[in-house]
PDB file of N, CA and C in Angstrom:
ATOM      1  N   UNK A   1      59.737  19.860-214.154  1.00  0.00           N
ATOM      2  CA  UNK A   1      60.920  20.552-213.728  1.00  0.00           C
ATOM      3  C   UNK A   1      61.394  19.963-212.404  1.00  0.00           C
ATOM      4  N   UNK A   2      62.485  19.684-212.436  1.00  0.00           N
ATOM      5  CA  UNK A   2      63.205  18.602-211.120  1.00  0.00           C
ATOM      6  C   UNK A   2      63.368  20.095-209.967  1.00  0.00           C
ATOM      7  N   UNK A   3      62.953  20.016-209.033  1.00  0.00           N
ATOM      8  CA  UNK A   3      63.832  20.930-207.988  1.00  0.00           C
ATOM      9  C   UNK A   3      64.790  21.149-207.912  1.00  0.00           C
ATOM     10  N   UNK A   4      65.413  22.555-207.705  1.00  0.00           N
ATOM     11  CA  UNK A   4      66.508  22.961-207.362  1.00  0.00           C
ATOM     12  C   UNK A   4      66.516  22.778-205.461  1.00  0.00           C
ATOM     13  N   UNK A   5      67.265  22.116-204.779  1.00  0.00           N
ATOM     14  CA  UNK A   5      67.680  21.723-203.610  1.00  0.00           C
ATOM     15  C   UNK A   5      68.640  22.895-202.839  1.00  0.00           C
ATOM     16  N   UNK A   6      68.879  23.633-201.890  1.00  0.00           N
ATOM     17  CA  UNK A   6      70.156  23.868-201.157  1.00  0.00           C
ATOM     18  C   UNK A   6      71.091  23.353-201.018  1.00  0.00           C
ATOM     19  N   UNK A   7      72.670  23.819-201.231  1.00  0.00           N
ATOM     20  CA  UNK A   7      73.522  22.840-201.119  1.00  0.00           C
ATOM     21  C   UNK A   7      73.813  22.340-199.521  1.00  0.00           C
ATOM     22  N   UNK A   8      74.117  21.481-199.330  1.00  0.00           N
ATOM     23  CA  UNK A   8      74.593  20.577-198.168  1.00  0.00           C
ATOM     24  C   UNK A   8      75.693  20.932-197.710  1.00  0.00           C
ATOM     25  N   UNK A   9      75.977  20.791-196.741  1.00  0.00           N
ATOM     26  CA  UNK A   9      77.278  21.070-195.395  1.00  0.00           C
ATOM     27  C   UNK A   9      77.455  19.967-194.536  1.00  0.00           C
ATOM     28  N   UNK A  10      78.341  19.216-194.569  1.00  0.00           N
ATOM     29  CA  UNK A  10      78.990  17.535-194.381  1.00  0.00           C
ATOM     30  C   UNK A  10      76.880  16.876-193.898  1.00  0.00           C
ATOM     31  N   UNK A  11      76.542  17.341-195.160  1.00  0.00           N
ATOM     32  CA  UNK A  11      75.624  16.351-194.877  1.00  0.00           C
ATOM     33  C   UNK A  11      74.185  17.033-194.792  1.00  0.00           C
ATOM     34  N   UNK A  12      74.428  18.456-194.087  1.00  0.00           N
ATOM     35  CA  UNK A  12      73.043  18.650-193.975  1.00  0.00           C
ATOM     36  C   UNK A  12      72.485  20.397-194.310  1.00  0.00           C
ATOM     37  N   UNK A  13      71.445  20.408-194.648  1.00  0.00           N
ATOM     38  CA  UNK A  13      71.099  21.891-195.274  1.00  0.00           C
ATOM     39  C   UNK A  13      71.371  22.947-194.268  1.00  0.00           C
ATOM     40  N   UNK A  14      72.155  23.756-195.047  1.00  0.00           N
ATOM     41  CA  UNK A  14      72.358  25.071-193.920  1.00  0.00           C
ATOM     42  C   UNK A  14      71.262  25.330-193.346  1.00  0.00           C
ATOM     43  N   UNK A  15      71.268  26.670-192.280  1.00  0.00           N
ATOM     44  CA  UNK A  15      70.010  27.492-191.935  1.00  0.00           C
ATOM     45  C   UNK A  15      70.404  28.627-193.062  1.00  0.00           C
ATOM     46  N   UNK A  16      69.001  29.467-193.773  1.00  0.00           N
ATOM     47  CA  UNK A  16      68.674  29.754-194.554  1.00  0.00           C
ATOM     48  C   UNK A  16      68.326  31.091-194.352  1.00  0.00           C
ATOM     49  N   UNK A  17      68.754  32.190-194.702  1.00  0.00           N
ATOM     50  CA  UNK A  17      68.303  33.306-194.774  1.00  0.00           C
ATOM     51  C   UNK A  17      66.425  33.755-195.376  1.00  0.00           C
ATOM     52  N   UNK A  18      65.541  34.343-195.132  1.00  0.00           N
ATOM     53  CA  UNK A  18      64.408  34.681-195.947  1.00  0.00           C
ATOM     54  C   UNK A  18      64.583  34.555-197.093  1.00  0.00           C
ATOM     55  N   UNK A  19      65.588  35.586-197.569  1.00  0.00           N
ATOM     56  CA  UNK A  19      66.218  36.085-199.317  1.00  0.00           C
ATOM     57  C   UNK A  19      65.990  34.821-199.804  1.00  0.00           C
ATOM     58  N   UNK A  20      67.020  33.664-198.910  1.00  0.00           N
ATOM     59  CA  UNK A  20      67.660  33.066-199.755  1.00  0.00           C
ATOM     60  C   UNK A  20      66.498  31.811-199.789  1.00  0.00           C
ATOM     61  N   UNK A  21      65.998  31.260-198.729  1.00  0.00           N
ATOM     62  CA  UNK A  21      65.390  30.494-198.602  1.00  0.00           C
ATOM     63  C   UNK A  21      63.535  30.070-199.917  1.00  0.00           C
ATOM     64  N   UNK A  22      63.645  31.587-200.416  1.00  0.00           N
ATOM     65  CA  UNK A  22      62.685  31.757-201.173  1.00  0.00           C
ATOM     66  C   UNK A  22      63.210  31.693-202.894  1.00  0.00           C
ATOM     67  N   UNK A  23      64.563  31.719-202.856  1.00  0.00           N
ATOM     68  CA  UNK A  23      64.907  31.237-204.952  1.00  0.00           C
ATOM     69  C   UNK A  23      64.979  29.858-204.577  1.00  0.00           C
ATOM     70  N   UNK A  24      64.439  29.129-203.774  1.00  0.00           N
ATOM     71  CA  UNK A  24      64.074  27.288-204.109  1.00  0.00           C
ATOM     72  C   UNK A  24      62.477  27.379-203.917  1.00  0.00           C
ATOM     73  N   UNK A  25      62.490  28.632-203.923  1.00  0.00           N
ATOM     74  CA  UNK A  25      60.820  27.895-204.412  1.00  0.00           C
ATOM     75  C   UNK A  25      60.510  27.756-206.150  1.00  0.00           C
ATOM     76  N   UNK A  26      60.041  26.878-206.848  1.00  0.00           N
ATOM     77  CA  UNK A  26      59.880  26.847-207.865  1.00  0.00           C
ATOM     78  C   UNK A  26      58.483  27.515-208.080  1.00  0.00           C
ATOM     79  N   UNK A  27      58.055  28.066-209.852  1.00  0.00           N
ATOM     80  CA  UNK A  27      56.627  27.882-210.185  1.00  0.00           C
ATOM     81  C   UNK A  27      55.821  26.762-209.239  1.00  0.00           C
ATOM     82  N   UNK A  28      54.875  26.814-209.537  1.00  0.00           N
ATOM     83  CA  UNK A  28      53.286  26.079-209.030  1.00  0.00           C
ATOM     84  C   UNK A  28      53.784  25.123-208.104  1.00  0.00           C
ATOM     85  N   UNK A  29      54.526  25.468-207.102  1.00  0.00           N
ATOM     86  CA  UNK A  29      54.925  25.011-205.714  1.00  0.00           C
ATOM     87  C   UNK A  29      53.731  25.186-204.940  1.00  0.00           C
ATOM     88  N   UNK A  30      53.284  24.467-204.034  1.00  0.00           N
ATOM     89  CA  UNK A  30      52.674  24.337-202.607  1.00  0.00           C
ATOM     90  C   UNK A  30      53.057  24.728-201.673  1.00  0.00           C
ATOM     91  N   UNK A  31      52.274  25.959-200.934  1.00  0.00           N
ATOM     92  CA  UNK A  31      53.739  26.231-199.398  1.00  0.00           C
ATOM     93  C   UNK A  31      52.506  25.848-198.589  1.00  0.00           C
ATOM     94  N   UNK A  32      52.865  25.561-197.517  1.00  0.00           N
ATOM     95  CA  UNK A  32      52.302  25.589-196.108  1.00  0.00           C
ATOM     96  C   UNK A  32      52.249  26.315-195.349  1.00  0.00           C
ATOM     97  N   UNK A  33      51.963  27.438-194.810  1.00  0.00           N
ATOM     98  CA  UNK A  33      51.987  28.493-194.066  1.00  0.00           C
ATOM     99  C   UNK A  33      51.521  28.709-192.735  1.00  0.00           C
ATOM    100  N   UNK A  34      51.717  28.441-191.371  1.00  0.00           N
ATOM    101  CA  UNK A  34      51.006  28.344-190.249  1.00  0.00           C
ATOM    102  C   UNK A  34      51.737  29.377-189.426  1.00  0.00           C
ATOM    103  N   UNK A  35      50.994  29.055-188.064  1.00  0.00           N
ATOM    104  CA  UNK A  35      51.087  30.442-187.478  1.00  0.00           C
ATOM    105  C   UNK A  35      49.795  30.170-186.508  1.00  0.00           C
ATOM    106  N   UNK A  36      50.057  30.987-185.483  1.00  0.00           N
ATOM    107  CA  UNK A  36      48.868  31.774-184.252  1.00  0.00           C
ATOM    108  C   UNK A  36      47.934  32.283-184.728  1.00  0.00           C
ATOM    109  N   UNK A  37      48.377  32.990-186.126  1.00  0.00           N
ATOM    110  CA  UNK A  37      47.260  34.215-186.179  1.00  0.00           C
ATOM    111  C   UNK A  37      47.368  35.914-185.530  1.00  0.00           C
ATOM    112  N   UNK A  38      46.999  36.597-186.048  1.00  0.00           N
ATOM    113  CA  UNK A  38      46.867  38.228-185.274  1.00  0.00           C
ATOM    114  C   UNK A  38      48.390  38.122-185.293  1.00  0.00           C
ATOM    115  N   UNK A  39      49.337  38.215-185.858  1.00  0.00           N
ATOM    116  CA  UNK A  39      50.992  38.420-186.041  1.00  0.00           C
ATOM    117  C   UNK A  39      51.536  37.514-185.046  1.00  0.00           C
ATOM    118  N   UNK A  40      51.068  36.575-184.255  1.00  0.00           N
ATOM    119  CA  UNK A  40      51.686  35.635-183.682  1.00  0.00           C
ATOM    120  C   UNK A  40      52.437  34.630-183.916  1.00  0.00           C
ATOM    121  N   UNK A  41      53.690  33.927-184.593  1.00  0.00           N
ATOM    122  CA  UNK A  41      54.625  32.921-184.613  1.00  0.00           C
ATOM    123  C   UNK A  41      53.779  32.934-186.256  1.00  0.00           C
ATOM    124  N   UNK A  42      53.791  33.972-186.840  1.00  0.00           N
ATOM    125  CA  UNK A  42      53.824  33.467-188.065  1.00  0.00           C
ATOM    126  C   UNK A  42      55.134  34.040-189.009  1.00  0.00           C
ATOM    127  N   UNK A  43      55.379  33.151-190.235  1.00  0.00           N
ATOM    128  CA  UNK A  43      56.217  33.602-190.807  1.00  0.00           C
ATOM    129  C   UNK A  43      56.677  34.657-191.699  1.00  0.00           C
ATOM    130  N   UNK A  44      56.415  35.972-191.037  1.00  0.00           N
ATOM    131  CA  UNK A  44      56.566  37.205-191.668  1.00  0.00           C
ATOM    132  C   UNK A  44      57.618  37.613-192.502  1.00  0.00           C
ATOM    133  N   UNK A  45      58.868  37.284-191.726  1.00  0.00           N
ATOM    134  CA  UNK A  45      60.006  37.517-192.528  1.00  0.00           C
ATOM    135  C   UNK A  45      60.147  36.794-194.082  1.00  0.00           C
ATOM    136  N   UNK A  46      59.499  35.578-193.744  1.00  0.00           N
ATOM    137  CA  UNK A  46      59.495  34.664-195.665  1.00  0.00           C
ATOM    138  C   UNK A  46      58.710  34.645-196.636  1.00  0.00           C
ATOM    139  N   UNK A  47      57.522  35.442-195.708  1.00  0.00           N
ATOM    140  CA  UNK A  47      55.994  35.751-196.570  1.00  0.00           C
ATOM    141  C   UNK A  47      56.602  37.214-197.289  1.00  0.00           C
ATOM    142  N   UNK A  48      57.140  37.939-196.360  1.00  0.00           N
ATOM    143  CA  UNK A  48      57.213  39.459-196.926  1.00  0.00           C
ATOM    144  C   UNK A  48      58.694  39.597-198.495  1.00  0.00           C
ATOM    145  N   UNK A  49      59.515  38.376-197.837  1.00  0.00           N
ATOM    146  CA  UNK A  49      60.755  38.344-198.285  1.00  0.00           C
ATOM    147  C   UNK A  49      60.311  37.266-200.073  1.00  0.00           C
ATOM    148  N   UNK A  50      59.431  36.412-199.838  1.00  0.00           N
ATOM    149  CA  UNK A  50      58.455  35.692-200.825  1.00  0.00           C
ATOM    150  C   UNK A  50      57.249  36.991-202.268  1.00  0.00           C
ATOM    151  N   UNK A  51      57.109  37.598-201.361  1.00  0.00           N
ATOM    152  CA  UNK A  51      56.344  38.701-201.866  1.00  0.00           C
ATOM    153  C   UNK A  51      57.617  39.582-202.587  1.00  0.00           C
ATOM    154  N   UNK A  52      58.499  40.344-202.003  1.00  0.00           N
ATOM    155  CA  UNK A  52      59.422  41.173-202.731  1.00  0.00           C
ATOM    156  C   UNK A  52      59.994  40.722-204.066  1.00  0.00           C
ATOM    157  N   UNK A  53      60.402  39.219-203.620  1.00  0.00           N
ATOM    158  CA  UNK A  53      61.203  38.205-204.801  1.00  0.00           C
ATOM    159  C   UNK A  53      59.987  38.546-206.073  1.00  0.00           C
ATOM    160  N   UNK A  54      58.535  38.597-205.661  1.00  0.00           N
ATOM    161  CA  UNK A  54      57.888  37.673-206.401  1.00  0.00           C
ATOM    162  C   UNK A  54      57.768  39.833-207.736  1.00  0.00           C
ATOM    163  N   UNK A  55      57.473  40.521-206.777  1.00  0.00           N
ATOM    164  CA  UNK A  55      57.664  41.987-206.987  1.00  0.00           C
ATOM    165  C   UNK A  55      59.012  42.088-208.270  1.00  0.00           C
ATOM    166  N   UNK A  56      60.102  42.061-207.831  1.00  0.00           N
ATOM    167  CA  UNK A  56      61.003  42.337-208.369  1.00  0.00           C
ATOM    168  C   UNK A  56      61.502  41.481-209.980  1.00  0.00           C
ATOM    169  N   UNK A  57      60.884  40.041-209.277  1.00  0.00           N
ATOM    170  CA  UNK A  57      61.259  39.132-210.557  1.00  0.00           C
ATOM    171  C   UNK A  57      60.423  38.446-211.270  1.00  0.00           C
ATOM    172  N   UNK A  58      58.826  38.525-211.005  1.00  0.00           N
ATOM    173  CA  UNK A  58      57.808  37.912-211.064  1.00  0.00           C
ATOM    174  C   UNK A  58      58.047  36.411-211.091  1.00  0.00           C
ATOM    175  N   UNK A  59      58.576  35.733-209.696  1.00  0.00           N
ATOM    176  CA  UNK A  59      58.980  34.447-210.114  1.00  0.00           C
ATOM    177  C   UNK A  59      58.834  34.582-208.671  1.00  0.00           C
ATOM    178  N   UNK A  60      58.226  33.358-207.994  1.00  0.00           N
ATOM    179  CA  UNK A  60      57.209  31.763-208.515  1.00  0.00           C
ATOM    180  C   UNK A  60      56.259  32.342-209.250  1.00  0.00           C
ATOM    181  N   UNK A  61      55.686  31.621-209.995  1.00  0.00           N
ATOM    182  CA  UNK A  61      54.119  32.087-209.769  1.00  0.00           C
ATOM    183  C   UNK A  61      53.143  30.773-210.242  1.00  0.00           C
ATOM    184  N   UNK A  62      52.229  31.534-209.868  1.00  0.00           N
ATOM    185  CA  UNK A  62      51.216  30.067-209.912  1.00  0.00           C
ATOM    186  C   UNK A  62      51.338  29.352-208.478  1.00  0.00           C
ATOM    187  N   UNK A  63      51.442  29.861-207.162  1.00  0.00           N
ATOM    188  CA  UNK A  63      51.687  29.121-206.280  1.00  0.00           C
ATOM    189  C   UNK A  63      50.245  28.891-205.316  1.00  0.00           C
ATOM    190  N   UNK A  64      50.193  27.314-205.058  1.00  0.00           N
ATOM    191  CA  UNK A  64      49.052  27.182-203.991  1.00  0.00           C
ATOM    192  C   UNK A  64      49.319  27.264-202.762  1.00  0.00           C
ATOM    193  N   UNK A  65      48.523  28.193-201.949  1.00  0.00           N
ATOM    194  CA  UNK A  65      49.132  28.596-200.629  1.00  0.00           C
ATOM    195  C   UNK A  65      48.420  27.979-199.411  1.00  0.00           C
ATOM    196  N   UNK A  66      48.443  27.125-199.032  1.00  0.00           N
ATOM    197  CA  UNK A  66      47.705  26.515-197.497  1.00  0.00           C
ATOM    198  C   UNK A  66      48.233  27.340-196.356  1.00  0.00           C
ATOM    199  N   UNK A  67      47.262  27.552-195.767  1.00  0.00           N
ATOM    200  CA  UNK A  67      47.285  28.593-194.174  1.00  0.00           C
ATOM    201  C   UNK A  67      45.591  28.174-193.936  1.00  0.00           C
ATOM    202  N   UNK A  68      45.963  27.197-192.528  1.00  0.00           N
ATOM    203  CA  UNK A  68      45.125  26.675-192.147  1.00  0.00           C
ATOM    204  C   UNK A  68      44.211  27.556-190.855  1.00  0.00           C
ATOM    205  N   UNK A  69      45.377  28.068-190.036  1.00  0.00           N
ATOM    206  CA  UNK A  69      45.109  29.002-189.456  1.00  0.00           C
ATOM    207  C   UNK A  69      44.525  30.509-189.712  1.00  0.00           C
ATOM    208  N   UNK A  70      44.332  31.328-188.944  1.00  0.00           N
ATOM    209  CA  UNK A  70      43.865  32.914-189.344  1.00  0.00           C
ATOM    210  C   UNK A  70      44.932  33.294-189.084  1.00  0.00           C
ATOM    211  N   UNK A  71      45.741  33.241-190.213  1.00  0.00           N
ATOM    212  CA  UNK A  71      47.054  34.171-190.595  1.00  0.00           C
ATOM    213  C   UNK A  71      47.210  35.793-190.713  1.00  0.00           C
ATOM    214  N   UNK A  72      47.187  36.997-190.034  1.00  0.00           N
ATOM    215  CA  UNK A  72      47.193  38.191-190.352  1.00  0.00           C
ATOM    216  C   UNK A  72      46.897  39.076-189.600  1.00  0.00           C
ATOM    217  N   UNK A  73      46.635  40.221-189.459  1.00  0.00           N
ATOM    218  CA  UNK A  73      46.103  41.473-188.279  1.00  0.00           C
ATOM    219  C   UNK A  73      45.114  42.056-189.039  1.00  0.00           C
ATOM    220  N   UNK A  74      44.326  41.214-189.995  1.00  0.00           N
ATOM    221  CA  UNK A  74      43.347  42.057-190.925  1.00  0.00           C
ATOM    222  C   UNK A  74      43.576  43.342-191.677  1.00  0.00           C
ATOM    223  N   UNK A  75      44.836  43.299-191.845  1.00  0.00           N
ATOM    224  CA  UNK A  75      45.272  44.443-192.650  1.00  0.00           C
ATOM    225  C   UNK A  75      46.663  44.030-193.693  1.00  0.00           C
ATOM    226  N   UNK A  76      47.607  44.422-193.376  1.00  0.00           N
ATOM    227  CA  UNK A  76      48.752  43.985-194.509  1.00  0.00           C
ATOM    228  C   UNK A  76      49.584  43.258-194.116  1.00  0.00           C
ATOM    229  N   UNK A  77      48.971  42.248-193.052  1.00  0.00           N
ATOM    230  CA  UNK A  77      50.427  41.178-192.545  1.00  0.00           C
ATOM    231  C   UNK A  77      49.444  39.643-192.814  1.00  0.00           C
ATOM    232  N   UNK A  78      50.375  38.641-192.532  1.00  0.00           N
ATOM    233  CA  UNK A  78      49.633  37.846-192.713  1.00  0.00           C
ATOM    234  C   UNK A  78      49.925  37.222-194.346  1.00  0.00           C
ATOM    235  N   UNK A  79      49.281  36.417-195.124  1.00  0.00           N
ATOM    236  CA  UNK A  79      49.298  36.155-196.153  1.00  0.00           C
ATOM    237  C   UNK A  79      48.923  37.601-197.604  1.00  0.00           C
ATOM    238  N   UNK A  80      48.451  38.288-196.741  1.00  0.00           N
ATOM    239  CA  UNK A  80      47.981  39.376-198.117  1.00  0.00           C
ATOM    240  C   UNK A  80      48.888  40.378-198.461  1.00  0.00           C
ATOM    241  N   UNK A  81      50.643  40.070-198.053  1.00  0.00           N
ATOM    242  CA  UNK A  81      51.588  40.695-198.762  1.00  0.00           C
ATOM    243  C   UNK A  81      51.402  39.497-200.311  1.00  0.00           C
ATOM    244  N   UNK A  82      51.134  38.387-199.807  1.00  0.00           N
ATOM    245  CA  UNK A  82      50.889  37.150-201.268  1.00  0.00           C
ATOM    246  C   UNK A  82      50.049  37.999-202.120  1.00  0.00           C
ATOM    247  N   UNK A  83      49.150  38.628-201.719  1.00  0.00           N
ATOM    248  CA  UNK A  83      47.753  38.659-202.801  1.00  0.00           C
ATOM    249  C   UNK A  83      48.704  39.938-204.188  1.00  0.00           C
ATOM    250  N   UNK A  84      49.451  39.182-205.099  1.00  0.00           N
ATOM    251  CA  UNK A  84      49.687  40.089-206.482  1.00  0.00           C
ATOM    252  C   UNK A  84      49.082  39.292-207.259  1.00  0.00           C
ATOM    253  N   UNK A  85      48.508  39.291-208.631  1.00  0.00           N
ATOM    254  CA  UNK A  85      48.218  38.781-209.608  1.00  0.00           C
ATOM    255  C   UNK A  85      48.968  37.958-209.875  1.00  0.00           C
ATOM    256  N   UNK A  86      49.409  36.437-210.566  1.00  0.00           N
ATOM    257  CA  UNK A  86      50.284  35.861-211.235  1.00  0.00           C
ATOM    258  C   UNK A  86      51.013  35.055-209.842  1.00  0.00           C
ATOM    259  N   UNK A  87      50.849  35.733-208.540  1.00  0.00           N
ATOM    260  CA  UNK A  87      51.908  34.861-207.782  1.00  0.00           C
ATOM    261  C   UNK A  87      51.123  33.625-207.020  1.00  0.00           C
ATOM    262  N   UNK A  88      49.861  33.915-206.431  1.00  0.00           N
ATOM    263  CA  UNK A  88      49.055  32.736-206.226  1.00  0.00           C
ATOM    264  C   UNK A  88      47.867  32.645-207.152  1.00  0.00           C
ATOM    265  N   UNK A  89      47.881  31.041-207.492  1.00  0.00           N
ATOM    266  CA  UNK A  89      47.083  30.895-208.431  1.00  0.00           C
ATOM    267  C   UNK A  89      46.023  29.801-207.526  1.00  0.00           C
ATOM    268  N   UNK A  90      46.121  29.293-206.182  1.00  0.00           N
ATOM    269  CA  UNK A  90      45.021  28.997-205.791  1.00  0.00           C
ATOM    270  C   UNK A  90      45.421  28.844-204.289  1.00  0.00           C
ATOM    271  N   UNK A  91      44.582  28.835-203.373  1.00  0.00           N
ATOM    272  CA  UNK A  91      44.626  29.627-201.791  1.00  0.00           C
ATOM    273  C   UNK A  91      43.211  28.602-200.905  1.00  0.00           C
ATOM    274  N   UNK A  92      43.832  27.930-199.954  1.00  0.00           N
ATOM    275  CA  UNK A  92      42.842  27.030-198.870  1.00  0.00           C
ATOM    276  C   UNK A  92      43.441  27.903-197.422  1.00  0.00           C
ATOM    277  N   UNK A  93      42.158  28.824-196.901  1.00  0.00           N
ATOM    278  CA  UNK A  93      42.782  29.636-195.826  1.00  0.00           C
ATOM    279  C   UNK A  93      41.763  29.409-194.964  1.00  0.00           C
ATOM    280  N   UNK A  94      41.790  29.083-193.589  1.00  0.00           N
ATOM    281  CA  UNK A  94      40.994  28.765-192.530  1.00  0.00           C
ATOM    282  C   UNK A  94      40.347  29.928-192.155  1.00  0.00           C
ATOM    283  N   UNK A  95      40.880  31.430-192.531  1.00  0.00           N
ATOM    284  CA  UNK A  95      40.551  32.225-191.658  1.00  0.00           C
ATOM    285  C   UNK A  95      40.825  33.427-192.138  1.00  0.00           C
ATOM    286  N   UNK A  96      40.100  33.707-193.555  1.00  0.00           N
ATOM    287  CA  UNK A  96      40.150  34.681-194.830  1.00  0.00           C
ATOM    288  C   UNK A  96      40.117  36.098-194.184  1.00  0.00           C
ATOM    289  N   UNK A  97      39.569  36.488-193.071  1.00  0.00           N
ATOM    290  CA  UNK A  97      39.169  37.811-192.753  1.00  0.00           C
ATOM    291  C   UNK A  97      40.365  38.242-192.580  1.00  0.00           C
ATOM    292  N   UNK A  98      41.815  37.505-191.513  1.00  0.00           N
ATOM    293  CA  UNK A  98      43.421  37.833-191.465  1.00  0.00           C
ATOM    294  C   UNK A  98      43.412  38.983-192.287  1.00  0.00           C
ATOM    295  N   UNK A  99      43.506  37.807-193.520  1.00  0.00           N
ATOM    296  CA  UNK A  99      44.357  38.241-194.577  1.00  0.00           C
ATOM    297  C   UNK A  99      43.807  38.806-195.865  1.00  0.00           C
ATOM    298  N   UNK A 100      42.769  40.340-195.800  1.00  0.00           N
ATOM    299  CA  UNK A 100      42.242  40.419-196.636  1.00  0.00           C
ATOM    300  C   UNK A 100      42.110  40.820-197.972  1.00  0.00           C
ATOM    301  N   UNK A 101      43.861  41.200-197.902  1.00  0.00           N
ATOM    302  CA  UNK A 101      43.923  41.522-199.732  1.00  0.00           C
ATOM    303  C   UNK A 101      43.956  40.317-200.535  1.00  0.00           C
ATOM    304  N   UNK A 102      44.427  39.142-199.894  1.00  0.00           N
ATOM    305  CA  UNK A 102      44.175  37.566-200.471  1.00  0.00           C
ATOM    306  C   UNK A 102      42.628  37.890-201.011  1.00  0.00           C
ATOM    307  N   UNK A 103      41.802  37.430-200.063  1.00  0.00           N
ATOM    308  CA  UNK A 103      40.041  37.180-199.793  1.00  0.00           C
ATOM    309  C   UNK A 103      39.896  38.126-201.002  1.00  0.00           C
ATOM    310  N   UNK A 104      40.139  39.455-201.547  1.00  0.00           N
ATOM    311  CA  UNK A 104      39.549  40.107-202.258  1.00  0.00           C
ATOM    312  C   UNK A 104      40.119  39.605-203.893  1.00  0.00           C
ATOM    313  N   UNK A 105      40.893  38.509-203.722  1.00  0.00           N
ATOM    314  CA  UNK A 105      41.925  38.209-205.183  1.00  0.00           C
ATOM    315  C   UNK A 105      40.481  36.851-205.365  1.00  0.00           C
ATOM    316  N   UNK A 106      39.915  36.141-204.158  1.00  0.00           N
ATOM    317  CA  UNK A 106      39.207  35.236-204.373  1.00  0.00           C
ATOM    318  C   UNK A 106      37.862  35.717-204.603  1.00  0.00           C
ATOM    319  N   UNK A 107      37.250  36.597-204.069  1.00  0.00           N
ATOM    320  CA  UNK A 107      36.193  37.508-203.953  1.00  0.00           C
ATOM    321  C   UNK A 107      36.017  37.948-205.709  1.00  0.00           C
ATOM    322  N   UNK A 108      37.080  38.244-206.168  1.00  0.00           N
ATOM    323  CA  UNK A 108      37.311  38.768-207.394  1.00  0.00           C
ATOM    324  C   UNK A 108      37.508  37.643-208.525  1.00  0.00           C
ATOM    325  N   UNK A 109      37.501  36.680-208.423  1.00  0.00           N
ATOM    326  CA  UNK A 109      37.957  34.981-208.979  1.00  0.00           C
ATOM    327  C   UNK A 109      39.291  35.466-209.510  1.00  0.00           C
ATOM    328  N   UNK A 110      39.955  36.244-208.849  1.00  0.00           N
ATOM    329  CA  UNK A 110      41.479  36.470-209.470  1.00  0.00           C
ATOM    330  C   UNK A 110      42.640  35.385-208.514  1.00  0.00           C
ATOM    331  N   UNK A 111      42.271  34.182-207.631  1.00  0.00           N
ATOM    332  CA  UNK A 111      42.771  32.941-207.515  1.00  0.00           C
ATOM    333  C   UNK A 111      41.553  32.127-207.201  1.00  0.00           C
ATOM    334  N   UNK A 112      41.950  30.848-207.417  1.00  0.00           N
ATOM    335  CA  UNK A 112      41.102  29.586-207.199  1.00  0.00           C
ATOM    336  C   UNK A 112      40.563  29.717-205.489  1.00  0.00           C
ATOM    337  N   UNK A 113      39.860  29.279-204.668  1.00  0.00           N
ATOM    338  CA  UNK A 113      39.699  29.316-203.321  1.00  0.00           C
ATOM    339  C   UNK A 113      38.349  28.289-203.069  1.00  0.00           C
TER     340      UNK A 113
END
């Protein structure tokens, strides 16, 4: 499946709303996810806005999620708005404790890790 791209503006990709920035993610896409850690400069607004899409339309799915860092406040921020069935299908996280409704999808072999 070829990517769907953003359209261009004399040349170059708009800035991108959350909403919007998340219907170019395709199925079994790769995201990159970084961040401080403990809710610091991480990307909450596209993780949470990534999660709703995925809620409402069950679409991406199958996605591998890299977060190299300890992404989360050990409770519901962080990568473990990701942790639904069907939306990540495999997860490389530096710092599993963050984000622990993820850890319990791997804990459970309900994603690859």
């Amino acid at each position: 499946m070829k990517p769907v791209k953003p359209p261009r503006i004399n040349g170059r990709v708009p800035v991108l709303s959350a909403q919007e920035a998340v219907n170019y993610i395709p199925d079994e896409a790769t995201l990159c996810v970084l961040g401080a850690g403990g809710g610091i400069l991480e990307a909450t607004t596209l993780i949470t806005a990534l999660a709703d899409k995925y809620k409402q339309t069950q679409t991406p799915r199958n996605l591998s999620i890299i977060s190299p860092t300890g992404l989360g406040d050990r409770a519901d921020r962080g990568i473990s708005p990701l942790a639904q069935e069907g939306l990540v299908k495999w997860a490389l996280c530096g710092h599993w404790g963050q984000s622990p409704r993820i850890s319990e999808l791997a804990e459970q072999n309900k994603i690859i890790a």
